[in-house]
C-alpha atoms as a PDB file:
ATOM      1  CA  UNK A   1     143.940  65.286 164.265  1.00  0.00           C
ATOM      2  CA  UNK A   2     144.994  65.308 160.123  1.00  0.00           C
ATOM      3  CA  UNK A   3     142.743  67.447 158.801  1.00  0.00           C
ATOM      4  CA  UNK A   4     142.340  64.964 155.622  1.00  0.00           C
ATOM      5  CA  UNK A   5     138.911  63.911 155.321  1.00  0.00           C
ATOM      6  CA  UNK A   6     137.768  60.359 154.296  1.00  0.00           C
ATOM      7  CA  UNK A   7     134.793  62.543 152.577  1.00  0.00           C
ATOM      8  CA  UNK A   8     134.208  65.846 151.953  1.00  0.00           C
ATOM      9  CA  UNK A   9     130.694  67.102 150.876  1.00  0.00           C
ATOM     10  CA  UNK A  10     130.251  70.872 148.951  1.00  0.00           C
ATOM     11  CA  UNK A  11     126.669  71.769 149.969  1.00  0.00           C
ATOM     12  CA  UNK A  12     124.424  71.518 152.673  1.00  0.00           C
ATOM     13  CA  UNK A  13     120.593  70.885 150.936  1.00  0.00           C
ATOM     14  CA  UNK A  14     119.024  67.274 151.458  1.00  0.00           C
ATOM     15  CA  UNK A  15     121.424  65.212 148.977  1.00  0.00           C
ATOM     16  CA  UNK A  16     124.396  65.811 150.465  1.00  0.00           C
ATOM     17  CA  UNK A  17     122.947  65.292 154.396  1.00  0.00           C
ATOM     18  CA  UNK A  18     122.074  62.619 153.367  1.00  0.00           C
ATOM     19  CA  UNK A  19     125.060  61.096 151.466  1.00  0.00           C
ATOM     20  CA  UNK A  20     126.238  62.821 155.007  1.00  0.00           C
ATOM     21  CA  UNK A  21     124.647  60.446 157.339  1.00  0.00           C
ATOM     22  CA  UNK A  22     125.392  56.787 154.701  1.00  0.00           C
ATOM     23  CA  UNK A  23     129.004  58.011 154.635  1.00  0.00           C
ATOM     24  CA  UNK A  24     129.124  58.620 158.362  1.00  0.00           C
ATOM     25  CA  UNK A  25     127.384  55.316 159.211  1.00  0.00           C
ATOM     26  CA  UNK A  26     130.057  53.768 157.383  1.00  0.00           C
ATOM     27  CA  UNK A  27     132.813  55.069 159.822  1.00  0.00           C
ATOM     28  CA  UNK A  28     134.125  57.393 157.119  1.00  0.00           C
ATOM     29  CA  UNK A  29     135.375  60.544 158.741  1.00  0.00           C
ATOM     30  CA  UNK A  30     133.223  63.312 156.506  1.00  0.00           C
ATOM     31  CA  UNK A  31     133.153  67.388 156.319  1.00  0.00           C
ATOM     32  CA  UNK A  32     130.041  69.153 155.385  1.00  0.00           C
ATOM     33  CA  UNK A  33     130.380  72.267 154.192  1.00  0.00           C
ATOM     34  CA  UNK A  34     128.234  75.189 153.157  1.00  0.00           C
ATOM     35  CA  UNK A  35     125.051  76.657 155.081  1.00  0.00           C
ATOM     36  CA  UNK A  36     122.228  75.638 155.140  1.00  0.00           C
ATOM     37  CA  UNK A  37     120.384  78.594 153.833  1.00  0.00           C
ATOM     38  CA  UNK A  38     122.055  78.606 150.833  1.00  0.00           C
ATOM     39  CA  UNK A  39     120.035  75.373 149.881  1.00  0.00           C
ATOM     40  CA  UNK A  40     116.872  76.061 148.185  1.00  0.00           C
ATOM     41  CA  UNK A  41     114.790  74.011 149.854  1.00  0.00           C
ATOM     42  CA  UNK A  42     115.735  75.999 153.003  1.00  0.00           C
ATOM     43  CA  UNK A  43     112.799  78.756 152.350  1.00  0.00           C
ATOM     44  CA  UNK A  44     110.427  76.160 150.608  1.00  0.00           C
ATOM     45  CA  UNK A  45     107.718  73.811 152.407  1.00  0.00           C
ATOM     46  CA  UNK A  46     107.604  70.913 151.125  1.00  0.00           C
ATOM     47  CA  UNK A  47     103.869  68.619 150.880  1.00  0.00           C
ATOM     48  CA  UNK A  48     105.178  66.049 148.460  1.00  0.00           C
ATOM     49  CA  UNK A  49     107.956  64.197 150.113  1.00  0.00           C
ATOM     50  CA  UNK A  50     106.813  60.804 150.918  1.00  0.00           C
ATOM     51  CA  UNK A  51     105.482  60.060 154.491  1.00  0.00           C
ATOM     52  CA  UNK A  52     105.687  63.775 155.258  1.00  0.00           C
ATOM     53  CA  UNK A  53     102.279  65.827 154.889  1.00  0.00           C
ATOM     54  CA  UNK A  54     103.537  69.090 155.404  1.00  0.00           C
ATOM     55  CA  UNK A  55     107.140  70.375 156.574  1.00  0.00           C
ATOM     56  CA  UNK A  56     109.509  73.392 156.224  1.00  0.00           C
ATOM     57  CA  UNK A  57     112.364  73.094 154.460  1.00  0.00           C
ATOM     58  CA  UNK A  58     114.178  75.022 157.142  1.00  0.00           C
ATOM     59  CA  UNK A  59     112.992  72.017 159.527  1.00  0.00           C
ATOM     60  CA  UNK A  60     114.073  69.760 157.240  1.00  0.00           C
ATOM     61  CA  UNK A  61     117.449  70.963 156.851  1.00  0.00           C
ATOM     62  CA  UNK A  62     118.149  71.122 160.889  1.00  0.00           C
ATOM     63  CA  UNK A  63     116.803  67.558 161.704  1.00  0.00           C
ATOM     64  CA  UNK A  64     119.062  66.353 158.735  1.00  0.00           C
ATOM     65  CA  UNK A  65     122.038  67.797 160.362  1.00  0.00           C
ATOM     66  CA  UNK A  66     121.470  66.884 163.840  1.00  0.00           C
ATOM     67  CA  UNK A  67     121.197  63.655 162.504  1.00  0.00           C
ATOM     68  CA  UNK A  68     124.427  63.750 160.521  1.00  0.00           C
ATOM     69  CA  UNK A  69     126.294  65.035 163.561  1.00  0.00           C
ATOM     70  CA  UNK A  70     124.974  62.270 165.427  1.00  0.00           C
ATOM     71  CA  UNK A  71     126.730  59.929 163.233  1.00  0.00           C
ATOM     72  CA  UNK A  72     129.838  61.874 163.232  1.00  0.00           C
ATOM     73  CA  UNK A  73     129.689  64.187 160.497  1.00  0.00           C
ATOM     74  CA  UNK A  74     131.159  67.326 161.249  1.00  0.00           C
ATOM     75  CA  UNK A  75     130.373  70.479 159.989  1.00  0.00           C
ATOM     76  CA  UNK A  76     132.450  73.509 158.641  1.00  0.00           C
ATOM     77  CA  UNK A  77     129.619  76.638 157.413  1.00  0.00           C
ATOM     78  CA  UNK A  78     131.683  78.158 155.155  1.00  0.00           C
ATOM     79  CA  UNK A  79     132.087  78.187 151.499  1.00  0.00           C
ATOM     80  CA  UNK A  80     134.218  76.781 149.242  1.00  0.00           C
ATOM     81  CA  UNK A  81     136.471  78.911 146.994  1.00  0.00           C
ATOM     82  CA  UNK A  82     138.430  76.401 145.226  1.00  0.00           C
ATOM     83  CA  UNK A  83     139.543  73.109 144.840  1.00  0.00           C
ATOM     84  CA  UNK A  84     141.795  70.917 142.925  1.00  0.00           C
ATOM     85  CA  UNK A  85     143.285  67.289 142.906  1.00  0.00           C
ATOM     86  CA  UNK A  86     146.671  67.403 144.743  1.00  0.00           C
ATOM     87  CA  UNK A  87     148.405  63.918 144.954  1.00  0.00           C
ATOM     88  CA  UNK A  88     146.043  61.370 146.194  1.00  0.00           C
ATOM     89  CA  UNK A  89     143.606  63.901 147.353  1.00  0.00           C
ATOM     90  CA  UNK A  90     141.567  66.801 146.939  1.00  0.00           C
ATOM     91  CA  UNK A  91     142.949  70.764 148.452  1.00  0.00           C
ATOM     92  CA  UNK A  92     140.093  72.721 149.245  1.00  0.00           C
ATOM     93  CA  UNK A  93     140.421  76.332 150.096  1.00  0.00           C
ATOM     94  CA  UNK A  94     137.469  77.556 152.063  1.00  0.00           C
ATOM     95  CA  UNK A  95     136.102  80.946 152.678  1.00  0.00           C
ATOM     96  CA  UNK A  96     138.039  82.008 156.173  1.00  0.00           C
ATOM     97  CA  UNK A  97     141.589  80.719 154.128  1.00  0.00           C
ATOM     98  CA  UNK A  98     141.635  77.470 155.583  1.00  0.00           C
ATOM     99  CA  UNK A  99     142.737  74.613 153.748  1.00  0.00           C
ATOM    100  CA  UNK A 100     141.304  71.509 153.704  1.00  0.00           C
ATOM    101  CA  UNK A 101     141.925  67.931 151.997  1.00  0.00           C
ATOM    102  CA  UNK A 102     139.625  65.114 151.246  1.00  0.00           C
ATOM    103  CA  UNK A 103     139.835  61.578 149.955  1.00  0.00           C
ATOM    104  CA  UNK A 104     136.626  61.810 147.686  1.00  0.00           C
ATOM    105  CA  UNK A 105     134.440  64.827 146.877  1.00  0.00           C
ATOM    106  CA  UNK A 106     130.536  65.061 146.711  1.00  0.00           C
ATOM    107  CA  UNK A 107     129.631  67.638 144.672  1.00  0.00           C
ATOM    108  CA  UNK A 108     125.942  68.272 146.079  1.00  0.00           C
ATOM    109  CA  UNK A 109     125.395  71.889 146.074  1.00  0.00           C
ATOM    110  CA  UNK A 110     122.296  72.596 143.574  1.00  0.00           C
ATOM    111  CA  UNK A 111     122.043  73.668 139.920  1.00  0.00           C
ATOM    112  CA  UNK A 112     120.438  77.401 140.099  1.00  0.00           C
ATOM    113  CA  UNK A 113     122.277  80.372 139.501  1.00  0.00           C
ATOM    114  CA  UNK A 114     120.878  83.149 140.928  1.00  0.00           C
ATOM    115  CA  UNK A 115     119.811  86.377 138.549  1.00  0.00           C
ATOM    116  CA  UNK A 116     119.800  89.699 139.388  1.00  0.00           C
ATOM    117  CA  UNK A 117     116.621  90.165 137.573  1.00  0.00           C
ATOM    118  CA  UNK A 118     117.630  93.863 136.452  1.00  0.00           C
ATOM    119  CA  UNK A 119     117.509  95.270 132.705  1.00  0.00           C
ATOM    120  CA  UNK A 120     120.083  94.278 130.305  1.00  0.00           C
ATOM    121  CA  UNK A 121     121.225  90.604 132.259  1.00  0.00           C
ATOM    122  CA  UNK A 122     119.497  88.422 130.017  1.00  0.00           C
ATOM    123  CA  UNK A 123     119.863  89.784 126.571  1.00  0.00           C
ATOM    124  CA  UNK A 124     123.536  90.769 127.799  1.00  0.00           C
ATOM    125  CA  UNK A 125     124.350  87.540 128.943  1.00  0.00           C
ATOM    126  CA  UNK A 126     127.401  86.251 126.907  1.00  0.00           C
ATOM    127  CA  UNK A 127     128.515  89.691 126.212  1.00  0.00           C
ATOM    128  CA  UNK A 128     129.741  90.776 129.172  1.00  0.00           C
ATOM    129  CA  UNK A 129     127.664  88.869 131.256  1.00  0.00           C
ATOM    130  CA  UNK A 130     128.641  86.410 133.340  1.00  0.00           C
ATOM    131  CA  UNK A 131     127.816  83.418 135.873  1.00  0.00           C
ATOM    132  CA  UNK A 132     131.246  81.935 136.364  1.00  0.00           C
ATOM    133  CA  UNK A 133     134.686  84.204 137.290  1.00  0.00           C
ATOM    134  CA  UNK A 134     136.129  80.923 136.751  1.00  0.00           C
ATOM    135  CA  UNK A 135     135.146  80.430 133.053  1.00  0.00           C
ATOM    136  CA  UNK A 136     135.301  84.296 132.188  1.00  0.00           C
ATOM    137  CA  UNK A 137     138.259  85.924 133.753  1.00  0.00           C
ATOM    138  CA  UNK A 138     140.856  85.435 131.232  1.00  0.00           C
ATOM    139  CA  UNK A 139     138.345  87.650 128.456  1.00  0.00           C
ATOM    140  CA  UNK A 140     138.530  90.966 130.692  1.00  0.00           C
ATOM    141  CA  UNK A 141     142.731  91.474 131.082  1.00  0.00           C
ATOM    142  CA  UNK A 142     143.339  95.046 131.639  1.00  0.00           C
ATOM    143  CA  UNK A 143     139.443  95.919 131.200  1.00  0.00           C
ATOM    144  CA  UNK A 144     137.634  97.365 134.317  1.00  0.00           C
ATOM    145  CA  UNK A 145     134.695  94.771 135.759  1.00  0.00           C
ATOM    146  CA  UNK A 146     131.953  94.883 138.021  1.00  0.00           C
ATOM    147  CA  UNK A 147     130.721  91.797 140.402  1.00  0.00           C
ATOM    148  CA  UNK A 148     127.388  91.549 142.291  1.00  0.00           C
ATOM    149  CA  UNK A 149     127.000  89.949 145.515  1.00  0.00           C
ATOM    150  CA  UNK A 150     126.884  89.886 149.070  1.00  0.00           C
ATOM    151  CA  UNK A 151     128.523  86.490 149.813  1.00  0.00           C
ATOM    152  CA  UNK A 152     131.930  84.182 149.600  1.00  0.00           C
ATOM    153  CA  UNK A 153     131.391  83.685 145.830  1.00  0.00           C
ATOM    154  CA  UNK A 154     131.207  87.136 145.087  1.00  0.00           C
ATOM    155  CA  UNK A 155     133.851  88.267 147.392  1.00  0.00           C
ATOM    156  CA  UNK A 156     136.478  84.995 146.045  1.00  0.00           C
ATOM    157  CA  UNK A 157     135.371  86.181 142.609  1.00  0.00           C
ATOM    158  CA  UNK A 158     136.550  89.621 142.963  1.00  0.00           C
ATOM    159  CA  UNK A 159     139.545  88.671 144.441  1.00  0.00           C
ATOM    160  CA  UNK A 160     140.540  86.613 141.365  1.00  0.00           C
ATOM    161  CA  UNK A 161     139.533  88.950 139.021  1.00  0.00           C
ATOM    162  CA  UNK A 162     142.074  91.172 140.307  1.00  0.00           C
ATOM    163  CA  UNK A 163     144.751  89.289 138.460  1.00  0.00           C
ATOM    164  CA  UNK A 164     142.968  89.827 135.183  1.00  0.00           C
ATOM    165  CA  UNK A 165     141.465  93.116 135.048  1.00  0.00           C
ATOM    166  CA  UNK A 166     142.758  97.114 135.594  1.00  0.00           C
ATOM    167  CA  UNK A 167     139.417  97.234 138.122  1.00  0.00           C
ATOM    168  CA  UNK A 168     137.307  95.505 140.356  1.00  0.00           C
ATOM    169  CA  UNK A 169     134.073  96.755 141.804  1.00  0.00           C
ATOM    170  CA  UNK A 170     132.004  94.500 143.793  1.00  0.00           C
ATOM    171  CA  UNK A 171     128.637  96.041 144.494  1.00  0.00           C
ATOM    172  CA  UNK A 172     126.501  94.624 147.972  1.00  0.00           C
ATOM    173  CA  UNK A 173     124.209  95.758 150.176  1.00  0.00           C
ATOM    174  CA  UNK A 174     125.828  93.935 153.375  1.00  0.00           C
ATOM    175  CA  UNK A 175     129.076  91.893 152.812  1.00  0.00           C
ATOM    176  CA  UNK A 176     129.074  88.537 154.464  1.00  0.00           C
ATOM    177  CA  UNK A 177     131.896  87.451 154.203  1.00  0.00           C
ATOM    178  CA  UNK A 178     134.995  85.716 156.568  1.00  0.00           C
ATOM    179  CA  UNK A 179     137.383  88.044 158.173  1.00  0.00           C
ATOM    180  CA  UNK A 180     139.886  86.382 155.927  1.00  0.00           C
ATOM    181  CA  UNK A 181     137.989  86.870 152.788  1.00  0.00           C
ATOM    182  CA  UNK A 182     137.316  90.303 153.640  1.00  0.00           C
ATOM    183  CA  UNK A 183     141.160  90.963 154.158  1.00  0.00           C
ATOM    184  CA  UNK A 184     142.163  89.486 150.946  1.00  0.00           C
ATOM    185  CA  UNK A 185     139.521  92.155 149.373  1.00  0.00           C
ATOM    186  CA  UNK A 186     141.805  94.978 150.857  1.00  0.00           C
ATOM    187  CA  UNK A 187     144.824  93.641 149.922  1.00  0.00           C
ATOM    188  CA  UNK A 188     144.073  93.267 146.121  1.00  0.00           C
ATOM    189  CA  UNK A 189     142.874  96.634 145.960  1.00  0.00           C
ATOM    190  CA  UNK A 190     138.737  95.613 145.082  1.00  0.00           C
ATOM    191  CA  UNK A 191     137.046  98.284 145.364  1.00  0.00           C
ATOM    192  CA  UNK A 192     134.042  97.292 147.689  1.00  0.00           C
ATOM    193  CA  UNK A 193     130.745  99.642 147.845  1.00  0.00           C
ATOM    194  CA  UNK A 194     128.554  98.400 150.330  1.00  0.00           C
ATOM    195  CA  UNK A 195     125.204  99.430 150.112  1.00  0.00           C
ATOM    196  CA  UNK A 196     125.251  99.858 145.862  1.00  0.00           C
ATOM    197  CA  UNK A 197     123.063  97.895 144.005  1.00  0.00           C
ATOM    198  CA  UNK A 198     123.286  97.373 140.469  1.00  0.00           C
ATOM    199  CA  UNK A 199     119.747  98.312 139.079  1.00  0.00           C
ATOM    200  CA  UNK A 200     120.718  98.195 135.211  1.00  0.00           C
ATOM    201  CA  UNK A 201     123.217  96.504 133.051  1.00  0.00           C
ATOM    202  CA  UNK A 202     124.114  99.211 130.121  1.00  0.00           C
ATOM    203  CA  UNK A 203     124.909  98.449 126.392  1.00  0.00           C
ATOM    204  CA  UNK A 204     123.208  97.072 123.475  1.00  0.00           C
ATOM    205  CA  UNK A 205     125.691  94.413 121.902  1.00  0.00           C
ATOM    206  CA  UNK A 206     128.307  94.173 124.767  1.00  0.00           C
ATOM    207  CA  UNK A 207     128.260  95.533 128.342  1.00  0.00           C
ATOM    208  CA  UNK A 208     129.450  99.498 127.926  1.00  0.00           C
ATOM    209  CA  UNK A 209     127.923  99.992 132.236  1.00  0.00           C
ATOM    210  CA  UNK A 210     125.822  99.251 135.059  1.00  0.00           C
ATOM    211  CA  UNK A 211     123.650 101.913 136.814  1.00  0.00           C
ATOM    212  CA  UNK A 212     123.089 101.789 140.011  1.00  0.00           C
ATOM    213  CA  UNK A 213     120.323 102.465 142.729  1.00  0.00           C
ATOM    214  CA  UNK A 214     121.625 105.957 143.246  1.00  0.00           C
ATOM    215  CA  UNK A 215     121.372 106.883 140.363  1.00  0.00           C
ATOM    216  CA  UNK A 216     124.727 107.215 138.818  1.00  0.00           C
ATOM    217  CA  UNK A 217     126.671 104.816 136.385  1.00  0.00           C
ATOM    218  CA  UNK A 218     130.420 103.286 136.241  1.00  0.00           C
ATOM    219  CA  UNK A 219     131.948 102.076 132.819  1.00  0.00           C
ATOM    220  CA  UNK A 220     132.367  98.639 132.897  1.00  0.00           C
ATOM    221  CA  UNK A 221     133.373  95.705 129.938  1.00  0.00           C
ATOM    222  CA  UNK A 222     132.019  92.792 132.432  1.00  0.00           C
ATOM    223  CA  UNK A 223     129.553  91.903 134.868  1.00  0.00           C
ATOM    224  CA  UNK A 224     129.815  88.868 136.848  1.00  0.00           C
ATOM    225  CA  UNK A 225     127.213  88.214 139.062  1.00  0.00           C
ATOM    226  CA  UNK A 226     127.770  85.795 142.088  1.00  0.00           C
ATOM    227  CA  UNK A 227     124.770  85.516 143.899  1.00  0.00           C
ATOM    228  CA  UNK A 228     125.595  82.721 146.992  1.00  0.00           C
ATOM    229  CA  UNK A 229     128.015  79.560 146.643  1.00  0.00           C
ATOM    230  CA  UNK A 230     130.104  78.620 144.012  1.00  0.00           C
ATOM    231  CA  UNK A 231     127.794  76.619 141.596  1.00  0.00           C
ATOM    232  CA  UNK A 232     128.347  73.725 138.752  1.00  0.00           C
ATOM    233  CA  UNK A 233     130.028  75.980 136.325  1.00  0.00           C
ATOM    234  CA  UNK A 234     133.199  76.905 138.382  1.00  0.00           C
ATOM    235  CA  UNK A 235     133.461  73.795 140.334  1.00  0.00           C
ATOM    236  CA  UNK A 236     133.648  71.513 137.160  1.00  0.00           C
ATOM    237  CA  UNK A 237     135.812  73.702 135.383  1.00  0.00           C
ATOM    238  CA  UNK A 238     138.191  73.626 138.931  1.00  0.00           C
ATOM    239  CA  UNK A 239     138.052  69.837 138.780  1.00  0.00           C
ATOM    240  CA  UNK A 240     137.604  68.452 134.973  1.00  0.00           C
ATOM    241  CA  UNK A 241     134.266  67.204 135.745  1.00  0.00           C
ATOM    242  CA  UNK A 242     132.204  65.995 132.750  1.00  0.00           C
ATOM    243  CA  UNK A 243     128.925  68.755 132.730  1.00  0.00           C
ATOM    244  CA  UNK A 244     125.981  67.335 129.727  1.00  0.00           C
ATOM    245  CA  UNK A 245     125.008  69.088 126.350  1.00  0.00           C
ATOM    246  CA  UNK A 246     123.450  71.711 127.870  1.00  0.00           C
ATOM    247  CA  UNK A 247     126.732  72.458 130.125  1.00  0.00           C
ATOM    248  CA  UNK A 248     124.252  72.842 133.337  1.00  0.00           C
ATOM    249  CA  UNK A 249     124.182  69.558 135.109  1.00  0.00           C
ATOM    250  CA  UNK A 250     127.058  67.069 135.986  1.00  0.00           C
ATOM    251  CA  UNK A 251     126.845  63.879 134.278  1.00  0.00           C
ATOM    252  CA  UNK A 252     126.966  60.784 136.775  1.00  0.00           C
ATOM    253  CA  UNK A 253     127.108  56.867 136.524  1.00  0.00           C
ATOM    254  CA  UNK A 254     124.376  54.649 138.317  1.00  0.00           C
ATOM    255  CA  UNK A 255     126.780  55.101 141.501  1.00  0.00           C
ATOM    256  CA  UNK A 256     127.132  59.064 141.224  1.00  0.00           C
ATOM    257  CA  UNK A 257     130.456  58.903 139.637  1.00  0.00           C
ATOM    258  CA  UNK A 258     131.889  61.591 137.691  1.00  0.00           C
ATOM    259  CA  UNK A 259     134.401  61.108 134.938  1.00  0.00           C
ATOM    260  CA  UNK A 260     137.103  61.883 138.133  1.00  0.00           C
ATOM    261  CA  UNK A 261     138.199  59.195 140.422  1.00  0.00           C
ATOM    262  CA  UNK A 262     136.851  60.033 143.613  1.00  0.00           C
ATOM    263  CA  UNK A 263     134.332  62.981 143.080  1.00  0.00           C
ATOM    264  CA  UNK A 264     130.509  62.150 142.829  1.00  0.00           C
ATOM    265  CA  UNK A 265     127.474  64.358 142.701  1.00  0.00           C
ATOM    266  CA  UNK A 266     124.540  64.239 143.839  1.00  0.00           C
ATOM    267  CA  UNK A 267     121.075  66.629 143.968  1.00  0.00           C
ATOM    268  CA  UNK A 268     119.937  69.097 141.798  1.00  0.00           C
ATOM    269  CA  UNK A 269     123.527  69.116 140.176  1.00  0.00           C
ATOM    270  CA  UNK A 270     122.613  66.294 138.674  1.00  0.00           C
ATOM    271  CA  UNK A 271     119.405  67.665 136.783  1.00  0.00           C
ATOM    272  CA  UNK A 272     115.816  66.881 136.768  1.00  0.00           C
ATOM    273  CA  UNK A 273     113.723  66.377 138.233  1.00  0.00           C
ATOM    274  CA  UNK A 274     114.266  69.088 140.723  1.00  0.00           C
ATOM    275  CA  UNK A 275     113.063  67.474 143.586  1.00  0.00           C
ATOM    276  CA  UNK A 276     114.297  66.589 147.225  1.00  0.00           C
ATOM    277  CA  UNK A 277     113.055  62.645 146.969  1.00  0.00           C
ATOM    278  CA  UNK A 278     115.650  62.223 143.923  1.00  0.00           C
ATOM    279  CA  UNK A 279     118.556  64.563 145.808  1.00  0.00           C
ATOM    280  CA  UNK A 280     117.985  62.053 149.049  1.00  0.00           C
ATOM    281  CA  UNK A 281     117.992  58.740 146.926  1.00  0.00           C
ATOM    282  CA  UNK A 282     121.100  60.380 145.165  1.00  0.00           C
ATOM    283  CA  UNK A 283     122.526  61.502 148.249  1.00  0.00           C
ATOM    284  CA  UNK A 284     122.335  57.992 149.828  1.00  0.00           C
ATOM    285  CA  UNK A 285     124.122  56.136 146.901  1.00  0.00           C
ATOM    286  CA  UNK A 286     126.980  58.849 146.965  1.00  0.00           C
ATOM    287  CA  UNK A 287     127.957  58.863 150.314  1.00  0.00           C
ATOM    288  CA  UNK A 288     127.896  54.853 150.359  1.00  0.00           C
ATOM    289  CA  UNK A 289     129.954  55.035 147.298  1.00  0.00           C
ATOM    290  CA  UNK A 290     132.450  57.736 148.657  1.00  0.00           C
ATOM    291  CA  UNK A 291     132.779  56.122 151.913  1.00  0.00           C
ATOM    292  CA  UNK A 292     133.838  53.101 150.657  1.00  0.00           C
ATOM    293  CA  UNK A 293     136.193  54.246 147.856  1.00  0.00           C
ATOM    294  CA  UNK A 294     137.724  56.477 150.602  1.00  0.00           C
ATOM    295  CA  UNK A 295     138.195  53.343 152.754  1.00  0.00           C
ATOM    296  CA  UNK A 296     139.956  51.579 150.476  1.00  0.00           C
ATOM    297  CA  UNK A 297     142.383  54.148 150.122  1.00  0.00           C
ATOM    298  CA  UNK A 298     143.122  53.887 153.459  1.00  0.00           C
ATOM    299  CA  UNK A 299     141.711  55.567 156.757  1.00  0.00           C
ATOM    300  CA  UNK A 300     142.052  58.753 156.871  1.00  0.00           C
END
């Protein structure tokens, strides 16, 4: 079977199983990807969702999917790493190396960045610190950098640094990454201390360290910290996608349309309100839209 997908959806919280099940319904062939617990709503309960007193999100999540699957969708839990338009599709590398292509895109995969929450990240942020490898990476050539996290954005992030910067640390408590992701760490030489935390970001006008829950400290210029999937920031700035003034939510049309042919958005990525009834009604439109934009492209 072509492994081009009629849809491909980036994100696995209730606006893109949805846009899931109205693109699957619509015979589209459609990839998922992402796990579920990186969606927030995954460790929420939710009291507010119409016709639903009380649920987890966790429960949520799972009957969504087994739902999607029953349509057709089919389901890759890995995370994306990159993507970009190539010819009259879209290449996505995922997490285990694997390269996938798509017809349309739905970019539905939240708006939070996760923070450290450590001394120095917010007044530092800026100067040295950063959300996005994708953004930064080009201001730290030759300078030695440090990256926090445990999962595929971390780990992909460190990787790419390595073309930029003398050093790479990445600092986790348990890698969880791919075999394939981990490999690539090895081979560019990142130098991976599992079981470091970074407890403190050093420096008063621009990053000069971190210290760290031993006790000790490295010199570093940068901190990026990549706490989960990739987010807004570095998938826009992969694709060209138009973000609004405040350059944290993806502007969309009535049908979730980005300014690119073929990508939509739905959720959270879109901006407020934060809440699952809009991601679902979002969610719906998009995969209707993709699905049928896909199909007249041709099956894939």
């Amino acid at each position: 079977m072509s492994n081009t997908y009629d849809v491909a959806i980036l994100g696995s919280g209730p606006g893109g199983l949805q846009a899931a099940i109205h693109a699957s319904r619509k015979k589209a062939r459609v990839l998922m990807l992402g796990r579920i617990d990186n969606s927030s709503l995954y460790w929420a309960h939710v009291e507010n969702y119409c016709c639903q007193l009380q649920i987890s999100g966790e429960e949520i999540l799972r009957t969504g999917r087994e739902q999607a699957e029953t349509f057709g969708t089919e389901f890759r839990d890995e995370d994306v790493l990159g993507i970009a338009p190539d010819d009259d599709t879209f290449s996505i590398r995922l997490e285990s190396g694997d390269v996938i292509r798509a017809k349309t895109v739905i970019l539905a995969t939240g708006s939070s960045r996760n923070k450290l929450g450590v001394p120095g990240e917010k007044k530092l942020l800026g100067k040295g610190v950063s959300y996005c490898v994708d953004c930064d990476a080009g201001f730290y050539r030759d300078e030695i950098v440090a990256v926090a996290g445990c999962r595929s954005a971390a780990a992909g992030g460190a990787v790419a640094l390595t073309n930029f910067a003398s050093e790479v640390h990445l600092y986790c408590e348990k890698l969880d990454v791919a075999d394939g992701l981990r490999e690539q760490l090895d081979q560019t030489g990142v130098h991976v201390h599992e079981g470091r935390k970074i407890e403190e970001i050093l420096g008063d006008n621009a990053v000069t360290g971190v210290k760290l829950d031993d006790g000790t400290t490295r010199d570093v210029s940068g901190v990026f910290i990549e706490l989960g999937a990739k987010g807004v920031l570095e998938l826009t700035a992969m694709l060209g996608v138009q973000l609004d003034e405040s350059m944290k939510y993806i502007e969309t049309d009535k049908k979730q349309r980005t300014n690119v042919p073929g990508v939509y958005a739905a959720g959270d990525i879109c901006g407020p309100p934060l809440q699952m009834a809009k991601a679902v009604g979002e969610g719906c439109v998009a995969g209707i839209e993709a699905a049928t934009y896909a199909k007249k492209l041709g099956t894939a």
